[in-house]
C-alpha atoms as a PDB file:
ATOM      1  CA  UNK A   1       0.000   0.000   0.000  1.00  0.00           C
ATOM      2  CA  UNK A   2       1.292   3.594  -0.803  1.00  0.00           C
ATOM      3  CA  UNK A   3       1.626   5.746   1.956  1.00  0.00           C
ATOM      4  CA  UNK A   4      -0.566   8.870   2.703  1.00  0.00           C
ATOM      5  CA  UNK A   5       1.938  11.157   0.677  1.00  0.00           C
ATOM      6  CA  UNK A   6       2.734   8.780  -2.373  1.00  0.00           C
ATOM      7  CA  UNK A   7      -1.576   8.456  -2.633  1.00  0.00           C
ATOM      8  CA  UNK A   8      -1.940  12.538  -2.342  1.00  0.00           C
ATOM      9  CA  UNK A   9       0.763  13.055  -4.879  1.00  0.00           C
ATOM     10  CA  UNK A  10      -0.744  10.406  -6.809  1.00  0.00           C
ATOM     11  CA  UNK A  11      -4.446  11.916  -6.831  1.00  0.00           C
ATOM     12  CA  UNK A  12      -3.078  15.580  -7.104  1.00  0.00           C
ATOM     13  CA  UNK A  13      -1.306  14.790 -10.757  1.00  0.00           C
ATOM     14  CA  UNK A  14      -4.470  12.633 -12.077  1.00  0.00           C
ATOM     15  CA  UNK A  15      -6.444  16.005 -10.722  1.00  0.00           C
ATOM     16  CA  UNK A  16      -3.881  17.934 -13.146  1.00  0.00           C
ATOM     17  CA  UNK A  17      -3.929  15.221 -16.077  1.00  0.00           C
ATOM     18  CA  UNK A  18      -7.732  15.632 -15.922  1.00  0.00           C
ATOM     19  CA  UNK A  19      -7.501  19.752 -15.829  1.00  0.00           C
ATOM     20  CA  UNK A  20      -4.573  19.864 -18.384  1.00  0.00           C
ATOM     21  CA  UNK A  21      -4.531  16.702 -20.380  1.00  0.00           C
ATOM     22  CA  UNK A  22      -1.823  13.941 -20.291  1.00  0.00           C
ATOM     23  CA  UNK A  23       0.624  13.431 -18.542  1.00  0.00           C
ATOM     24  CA  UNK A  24      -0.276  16.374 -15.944  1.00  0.00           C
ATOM     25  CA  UNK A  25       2.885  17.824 -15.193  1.00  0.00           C
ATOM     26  CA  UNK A  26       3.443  20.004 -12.121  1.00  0.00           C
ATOM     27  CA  UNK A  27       6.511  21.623 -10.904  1.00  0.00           C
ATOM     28  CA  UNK A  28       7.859  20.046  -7.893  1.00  0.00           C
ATOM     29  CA  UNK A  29       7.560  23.278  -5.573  1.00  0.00           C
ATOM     30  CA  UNK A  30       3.640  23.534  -6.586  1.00  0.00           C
ATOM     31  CA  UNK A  31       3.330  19.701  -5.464  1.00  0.00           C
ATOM     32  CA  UNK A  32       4.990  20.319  -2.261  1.00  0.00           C
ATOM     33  CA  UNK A  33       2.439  24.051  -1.774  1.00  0.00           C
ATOM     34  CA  UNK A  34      -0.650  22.286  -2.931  1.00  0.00           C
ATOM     35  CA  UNK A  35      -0.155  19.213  -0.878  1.00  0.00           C
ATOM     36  CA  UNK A  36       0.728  21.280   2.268  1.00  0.00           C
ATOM     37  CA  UNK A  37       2.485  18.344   4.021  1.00  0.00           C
ATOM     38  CA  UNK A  38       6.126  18.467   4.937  1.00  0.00           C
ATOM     39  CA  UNK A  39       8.449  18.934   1.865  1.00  0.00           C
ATOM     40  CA  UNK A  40      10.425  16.245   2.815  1.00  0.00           C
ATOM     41  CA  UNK A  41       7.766  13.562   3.115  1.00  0.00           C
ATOM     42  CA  UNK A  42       6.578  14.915  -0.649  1.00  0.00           C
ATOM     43  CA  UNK A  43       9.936  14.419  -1.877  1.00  0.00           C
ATOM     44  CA  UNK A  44      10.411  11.302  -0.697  1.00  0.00           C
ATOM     45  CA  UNK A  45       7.234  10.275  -1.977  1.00  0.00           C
ATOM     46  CA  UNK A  46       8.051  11.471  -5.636  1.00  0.00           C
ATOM     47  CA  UNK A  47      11.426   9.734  -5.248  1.00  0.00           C
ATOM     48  CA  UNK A  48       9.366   6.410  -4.653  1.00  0.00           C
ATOM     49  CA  UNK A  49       7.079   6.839  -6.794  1.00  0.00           C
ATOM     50  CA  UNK A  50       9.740   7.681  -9.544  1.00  0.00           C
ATOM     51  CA  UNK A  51      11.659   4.639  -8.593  1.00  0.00           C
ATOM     52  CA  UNK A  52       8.264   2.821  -8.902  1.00  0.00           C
ATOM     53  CA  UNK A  53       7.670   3.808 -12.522  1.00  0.00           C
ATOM     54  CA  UNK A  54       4.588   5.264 -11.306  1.00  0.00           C
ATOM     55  CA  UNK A  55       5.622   9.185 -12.200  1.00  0.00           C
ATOM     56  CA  UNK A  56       8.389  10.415 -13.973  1.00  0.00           C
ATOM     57  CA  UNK A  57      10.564  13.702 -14.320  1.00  0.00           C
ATOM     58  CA  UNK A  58      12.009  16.011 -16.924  1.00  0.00           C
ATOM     59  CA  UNK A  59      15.463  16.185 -16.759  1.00  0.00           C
ATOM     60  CA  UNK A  60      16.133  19.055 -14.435  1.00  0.00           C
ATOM     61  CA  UNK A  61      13.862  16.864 -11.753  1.00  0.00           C
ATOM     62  CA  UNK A  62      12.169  20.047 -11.413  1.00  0.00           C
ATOM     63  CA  UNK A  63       8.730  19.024 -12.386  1.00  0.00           C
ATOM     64  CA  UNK A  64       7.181  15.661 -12.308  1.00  0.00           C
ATOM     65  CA  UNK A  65       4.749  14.082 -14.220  1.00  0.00           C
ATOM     66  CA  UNK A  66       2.165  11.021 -14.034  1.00  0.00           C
ATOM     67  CA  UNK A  67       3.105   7.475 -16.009  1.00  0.00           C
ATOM     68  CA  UNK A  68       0.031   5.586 -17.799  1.00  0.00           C
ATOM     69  CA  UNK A  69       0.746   3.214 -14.871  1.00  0.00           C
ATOM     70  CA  UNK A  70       1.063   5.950 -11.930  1.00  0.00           C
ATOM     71  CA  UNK A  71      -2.657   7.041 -13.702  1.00  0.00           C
ATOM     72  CA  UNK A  72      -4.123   3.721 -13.501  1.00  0.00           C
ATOM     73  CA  UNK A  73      -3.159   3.836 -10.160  1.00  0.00           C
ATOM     74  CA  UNK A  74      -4.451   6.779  -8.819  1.00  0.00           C
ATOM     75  CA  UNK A  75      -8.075   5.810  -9.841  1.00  0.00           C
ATOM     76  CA  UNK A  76      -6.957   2.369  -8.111  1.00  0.00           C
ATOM     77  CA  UNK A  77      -7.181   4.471  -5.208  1.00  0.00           C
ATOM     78  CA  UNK A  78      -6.717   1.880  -2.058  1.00  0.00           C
ATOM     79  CA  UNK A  79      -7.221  -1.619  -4.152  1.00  0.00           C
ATOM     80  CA  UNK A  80      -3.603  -1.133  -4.515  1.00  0.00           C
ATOM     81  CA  UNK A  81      -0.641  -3.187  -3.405  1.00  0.00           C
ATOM     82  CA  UNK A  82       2.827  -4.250  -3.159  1.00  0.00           C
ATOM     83  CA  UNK A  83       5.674  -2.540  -3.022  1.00  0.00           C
ATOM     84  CA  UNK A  84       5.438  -0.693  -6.092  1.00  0.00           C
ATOM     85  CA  UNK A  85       1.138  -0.370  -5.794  1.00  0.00           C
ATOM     86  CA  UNK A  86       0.256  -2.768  -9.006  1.00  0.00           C
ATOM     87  CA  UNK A  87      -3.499  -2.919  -9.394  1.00  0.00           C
ATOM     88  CA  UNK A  88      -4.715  -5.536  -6.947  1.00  0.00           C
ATOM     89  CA  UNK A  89      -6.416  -7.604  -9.635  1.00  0.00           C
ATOM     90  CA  UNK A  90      -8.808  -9.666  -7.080  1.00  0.00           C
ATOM     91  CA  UNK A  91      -9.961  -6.977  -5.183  1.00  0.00           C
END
């Protein structure tokens, strides 16, 4: 299961792919305002859910962006699982 930050980062870029259209990037310093949790906790969320495939980054790492698989599971919401939050196919 994700924790509380990796699911709010998650929901708040499929809120921004919705408003803007694929892949709804955001700059890493709006993440951290919007979410108003501790900056650290949001970047250590990003940095798992980069290493999870689920978002991704331009080169700079100054803006972050949702995968087709980060998408999928954001609308997963909590019927995700495992260490890296693949779709829980029996739930």
């Amino acid at each position: 299961m994700p924790t509380s930050e990796e699911q709010r980062v998650l929901l708040l870029l499929a809120k921004e792919w919705v408003h803007s259209g694929p892949p709804g990037i955001m700059d890493i310093s709006d993440i951290v305002a919007a979410l108003g949790q501790a900056p650290s906790a949001t970047l250590q969320a990003l940095k798992t859910l980069y290493e999870c495939g689920l978002i991704d980054m331009n080169a700079l790492k100054t803006s972050a962006f949702l995968t087709p698989e980060g998408y999928a599971a954001a609308n997963a919401g909590s019927k995700i699982r495992g260490q890296c939050f693949k779709p829980n196919s029996s739930m």
